[in-house]
C-alpha atoms as a PDB file:
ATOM      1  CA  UNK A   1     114.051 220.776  37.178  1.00  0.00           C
ATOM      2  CA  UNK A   2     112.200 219.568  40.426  1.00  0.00           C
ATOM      3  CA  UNK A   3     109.509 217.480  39.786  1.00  0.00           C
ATOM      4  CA  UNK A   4     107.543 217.932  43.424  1.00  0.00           C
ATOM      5  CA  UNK A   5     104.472 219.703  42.122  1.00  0.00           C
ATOM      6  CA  UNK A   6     103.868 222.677  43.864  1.00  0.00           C
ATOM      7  CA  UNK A   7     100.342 222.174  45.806  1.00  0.00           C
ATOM      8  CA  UNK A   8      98.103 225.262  46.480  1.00  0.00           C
ATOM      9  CA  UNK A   9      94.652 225.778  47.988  1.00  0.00           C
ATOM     10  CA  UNK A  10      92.350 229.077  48.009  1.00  0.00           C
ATOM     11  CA  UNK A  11      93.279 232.294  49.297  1.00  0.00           C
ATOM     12  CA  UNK A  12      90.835 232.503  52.146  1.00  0.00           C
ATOM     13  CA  UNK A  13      90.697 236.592  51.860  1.00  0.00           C
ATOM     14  CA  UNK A  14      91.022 237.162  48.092  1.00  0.00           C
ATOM     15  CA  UNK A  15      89.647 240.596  48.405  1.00  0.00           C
ATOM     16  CA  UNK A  16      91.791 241.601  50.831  1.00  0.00           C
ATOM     17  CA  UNK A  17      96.389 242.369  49.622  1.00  0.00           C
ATOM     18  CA  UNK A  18      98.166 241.076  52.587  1.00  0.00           C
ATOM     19  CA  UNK A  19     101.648 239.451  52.893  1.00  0.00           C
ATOM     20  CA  UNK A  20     102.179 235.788  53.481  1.00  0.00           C
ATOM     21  CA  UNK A  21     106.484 235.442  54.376  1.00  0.00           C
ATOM     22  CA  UNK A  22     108.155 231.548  53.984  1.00  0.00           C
ATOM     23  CA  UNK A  23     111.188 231.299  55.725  1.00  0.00           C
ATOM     24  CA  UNK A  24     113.477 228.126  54.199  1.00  0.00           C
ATOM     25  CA  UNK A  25     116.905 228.046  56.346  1.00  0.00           C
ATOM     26  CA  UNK A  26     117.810 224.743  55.529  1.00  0.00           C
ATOM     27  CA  UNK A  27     118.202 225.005  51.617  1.00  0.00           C
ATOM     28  CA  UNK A  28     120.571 222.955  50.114  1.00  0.00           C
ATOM     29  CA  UNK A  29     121.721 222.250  46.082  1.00  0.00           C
ATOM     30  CA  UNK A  30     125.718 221.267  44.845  1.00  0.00           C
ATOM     31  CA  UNK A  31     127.531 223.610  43.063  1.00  0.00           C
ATOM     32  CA  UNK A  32     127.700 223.023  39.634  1.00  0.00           C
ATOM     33  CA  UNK A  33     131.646 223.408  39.246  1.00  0.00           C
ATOM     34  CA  UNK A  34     132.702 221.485  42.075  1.00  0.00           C
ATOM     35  CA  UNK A  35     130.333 219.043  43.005  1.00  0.00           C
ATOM     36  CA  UNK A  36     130.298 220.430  46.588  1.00  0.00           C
ATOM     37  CA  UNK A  37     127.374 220.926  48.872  1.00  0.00           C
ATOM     38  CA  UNK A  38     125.921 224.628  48.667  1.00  0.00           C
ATOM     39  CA  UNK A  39     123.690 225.872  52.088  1.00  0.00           C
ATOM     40  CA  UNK A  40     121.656 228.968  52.095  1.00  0.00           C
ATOM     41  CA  UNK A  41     117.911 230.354  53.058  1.00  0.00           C
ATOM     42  CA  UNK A  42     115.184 230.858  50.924  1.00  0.00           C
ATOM     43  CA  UNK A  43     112.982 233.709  52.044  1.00  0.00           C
ATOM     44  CA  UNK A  44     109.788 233.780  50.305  1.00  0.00           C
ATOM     45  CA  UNK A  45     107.506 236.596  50.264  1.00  0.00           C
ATOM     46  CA  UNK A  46     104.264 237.168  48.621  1.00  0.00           C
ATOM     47  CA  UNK A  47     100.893 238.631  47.933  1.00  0.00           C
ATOM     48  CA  UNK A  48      98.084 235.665  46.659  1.00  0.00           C
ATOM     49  CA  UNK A  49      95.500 236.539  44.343  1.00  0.00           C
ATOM     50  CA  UNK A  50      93.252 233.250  44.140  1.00  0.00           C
ATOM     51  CA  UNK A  51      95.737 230.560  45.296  1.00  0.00           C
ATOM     52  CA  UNK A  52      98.601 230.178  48.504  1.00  0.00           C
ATOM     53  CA  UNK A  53     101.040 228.017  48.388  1.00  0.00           C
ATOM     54  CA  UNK A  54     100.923 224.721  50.770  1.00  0.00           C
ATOM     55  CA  UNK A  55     103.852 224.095  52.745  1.00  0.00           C
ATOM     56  CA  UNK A  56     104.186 220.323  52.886  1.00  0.00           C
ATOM     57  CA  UNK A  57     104.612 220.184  48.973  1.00  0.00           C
ATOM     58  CA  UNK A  58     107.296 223.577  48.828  1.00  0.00           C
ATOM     59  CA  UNK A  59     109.046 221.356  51.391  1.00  0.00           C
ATOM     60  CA  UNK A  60     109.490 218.371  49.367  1.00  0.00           C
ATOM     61  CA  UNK A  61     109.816 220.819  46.216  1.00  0.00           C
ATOM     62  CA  UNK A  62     112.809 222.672  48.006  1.00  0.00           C
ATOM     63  CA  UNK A  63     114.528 219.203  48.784  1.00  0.00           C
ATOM     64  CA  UNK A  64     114.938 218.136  45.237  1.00  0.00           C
ATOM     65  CA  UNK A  65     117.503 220.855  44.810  1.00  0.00           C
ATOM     66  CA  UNK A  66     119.482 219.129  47.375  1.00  0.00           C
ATOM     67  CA  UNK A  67     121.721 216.577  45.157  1.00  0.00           C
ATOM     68  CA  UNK A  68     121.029 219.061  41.659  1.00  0.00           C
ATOM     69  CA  UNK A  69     124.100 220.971  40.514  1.00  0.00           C
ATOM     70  CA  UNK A  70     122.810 224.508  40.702  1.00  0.00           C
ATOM     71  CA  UNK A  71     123.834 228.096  40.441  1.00  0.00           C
ATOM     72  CA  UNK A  72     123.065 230.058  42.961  1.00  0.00           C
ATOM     73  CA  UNK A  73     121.451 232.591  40.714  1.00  0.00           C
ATOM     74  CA  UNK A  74     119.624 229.647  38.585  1.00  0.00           C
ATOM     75  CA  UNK A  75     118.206 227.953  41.986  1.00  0.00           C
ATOM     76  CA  UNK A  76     116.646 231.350  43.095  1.00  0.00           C
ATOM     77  CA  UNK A  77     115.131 232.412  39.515  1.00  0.00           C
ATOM     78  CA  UNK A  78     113.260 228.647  39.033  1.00  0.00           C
ATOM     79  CA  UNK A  79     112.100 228.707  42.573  1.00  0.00           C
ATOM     80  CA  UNK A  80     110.484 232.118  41.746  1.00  0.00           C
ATOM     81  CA  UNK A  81     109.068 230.869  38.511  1.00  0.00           C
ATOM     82  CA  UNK A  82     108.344 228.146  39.693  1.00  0.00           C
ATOM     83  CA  UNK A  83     106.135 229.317  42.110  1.00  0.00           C
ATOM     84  CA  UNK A  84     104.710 231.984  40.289  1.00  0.00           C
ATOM     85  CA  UNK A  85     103.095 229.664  37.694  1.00  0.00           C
ATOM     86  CA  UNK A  86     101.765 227.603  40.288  1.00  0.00           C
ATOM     87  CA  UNK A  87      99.934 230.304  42.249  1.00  0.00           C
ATOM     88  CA  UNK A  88      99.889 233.701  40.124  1.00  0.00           C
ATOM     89  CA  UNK A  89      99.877 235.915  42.939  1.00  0.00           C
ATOM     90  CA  UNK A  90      99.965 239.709  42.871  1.00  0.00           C
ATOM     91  CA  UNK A  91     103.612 240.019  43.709  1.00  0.00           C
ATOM     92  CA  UNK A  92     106.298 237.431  44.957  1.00  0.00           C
ATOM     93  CA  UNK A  93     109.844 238.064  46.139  1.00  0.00           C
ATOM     94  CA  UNK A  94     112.262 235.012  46.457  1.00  0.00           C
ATOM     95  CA  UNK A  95     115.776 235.922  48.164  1.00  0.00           C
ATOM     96  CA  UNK A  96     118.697 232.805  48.322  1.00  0.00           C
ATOM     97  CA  UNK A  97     121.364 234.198  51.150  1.00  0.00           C
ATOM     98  CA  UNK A  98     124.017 231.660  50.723  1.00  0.00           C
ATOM     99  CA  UNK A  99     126.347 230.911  53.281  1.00  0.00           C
ATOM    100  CA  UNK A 100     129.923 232.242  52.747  1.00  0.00           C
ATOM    101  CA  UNK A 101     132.385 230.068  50.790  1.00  0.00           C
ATOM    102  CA  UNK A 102     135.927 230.803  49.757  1.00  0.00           C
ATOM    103  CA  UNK A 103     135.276 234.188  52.114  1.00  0.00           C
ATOM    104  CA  UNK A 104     132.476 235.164  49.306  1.00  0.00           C
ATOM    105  CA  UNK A 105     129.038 235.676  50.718  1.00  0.00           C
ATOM    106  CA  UNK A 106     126.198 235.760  47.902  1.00  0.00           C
ATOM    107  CA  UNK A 107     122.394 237.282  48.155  1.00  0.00           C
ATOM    108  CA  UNK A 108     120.486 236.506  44.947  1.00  0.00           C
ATOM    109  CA  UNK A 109     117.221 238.470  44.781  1.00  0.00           C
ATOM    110  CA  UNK A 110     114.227 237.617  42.377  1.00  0.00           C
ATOM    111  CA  UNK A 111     111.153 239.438  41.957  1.00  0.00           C
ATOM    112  CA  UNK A 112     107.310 239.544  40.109  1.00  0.00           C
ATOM    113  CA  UNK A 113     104.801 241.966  40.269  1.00  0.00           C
ATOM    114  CA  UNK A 114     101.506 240.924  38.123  1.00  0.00           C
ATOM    115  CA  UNK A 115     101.030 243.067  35.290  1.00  0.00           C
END
């Protein structure tokens, strides 16, 4: 598990739902089988409640997947939880499009909605 903590500061409109979109296209982890370098985007999209997400520290978060062996599925599911502890928003949506490999293209889509 990464240990970059994940910084945040206050929502400047709390009051207000609006859409804040994170766009990651230089992802990188190994695959967990082969030991070979995995590429993909992480698209992040979310609604805050009290806290956003600073980008500085999701960068350095994101790069300590680089040189972990990582399911594509696994990566995309922490990242989401990951995030979602750190800021509790309203709703988050974390998509990993991985580039093809062996001819296989994979999309691995993770969602939360506050309950």
């Amino acid at each position: 598990m990464p240990s970059s903590t994940i910084e945040t500061f206050p929502n400047p409109r709390p009051e207000r739902d609006y859409r804040i979109a994170i766009n990651c296209p230089e992802f990188t982890s190994v695959c967990p089988k082969t030991g070979l370098p995995d590429f993909g985007e992480i698209r992040i999209t979310y609604v805050p409640d009290a806290q956003c997400i600073e980008l500085k520290s999701l960068k350095y978060y994101l790069i300590e997947f680089r040189n972990r062996g990582i399911f594509y599925e696994h990566a995309t599911n922490q990242i989401l939880d990951d995030l979602v502890q750190a800021i509790h928003p309203r709703r988050m949506t974390v998509v990993g499009d991985f580039s093809v490999r062996g001819g296989i293209k994979t999309t691995v889509t993770a969602e939360y909605q506050e309950t």
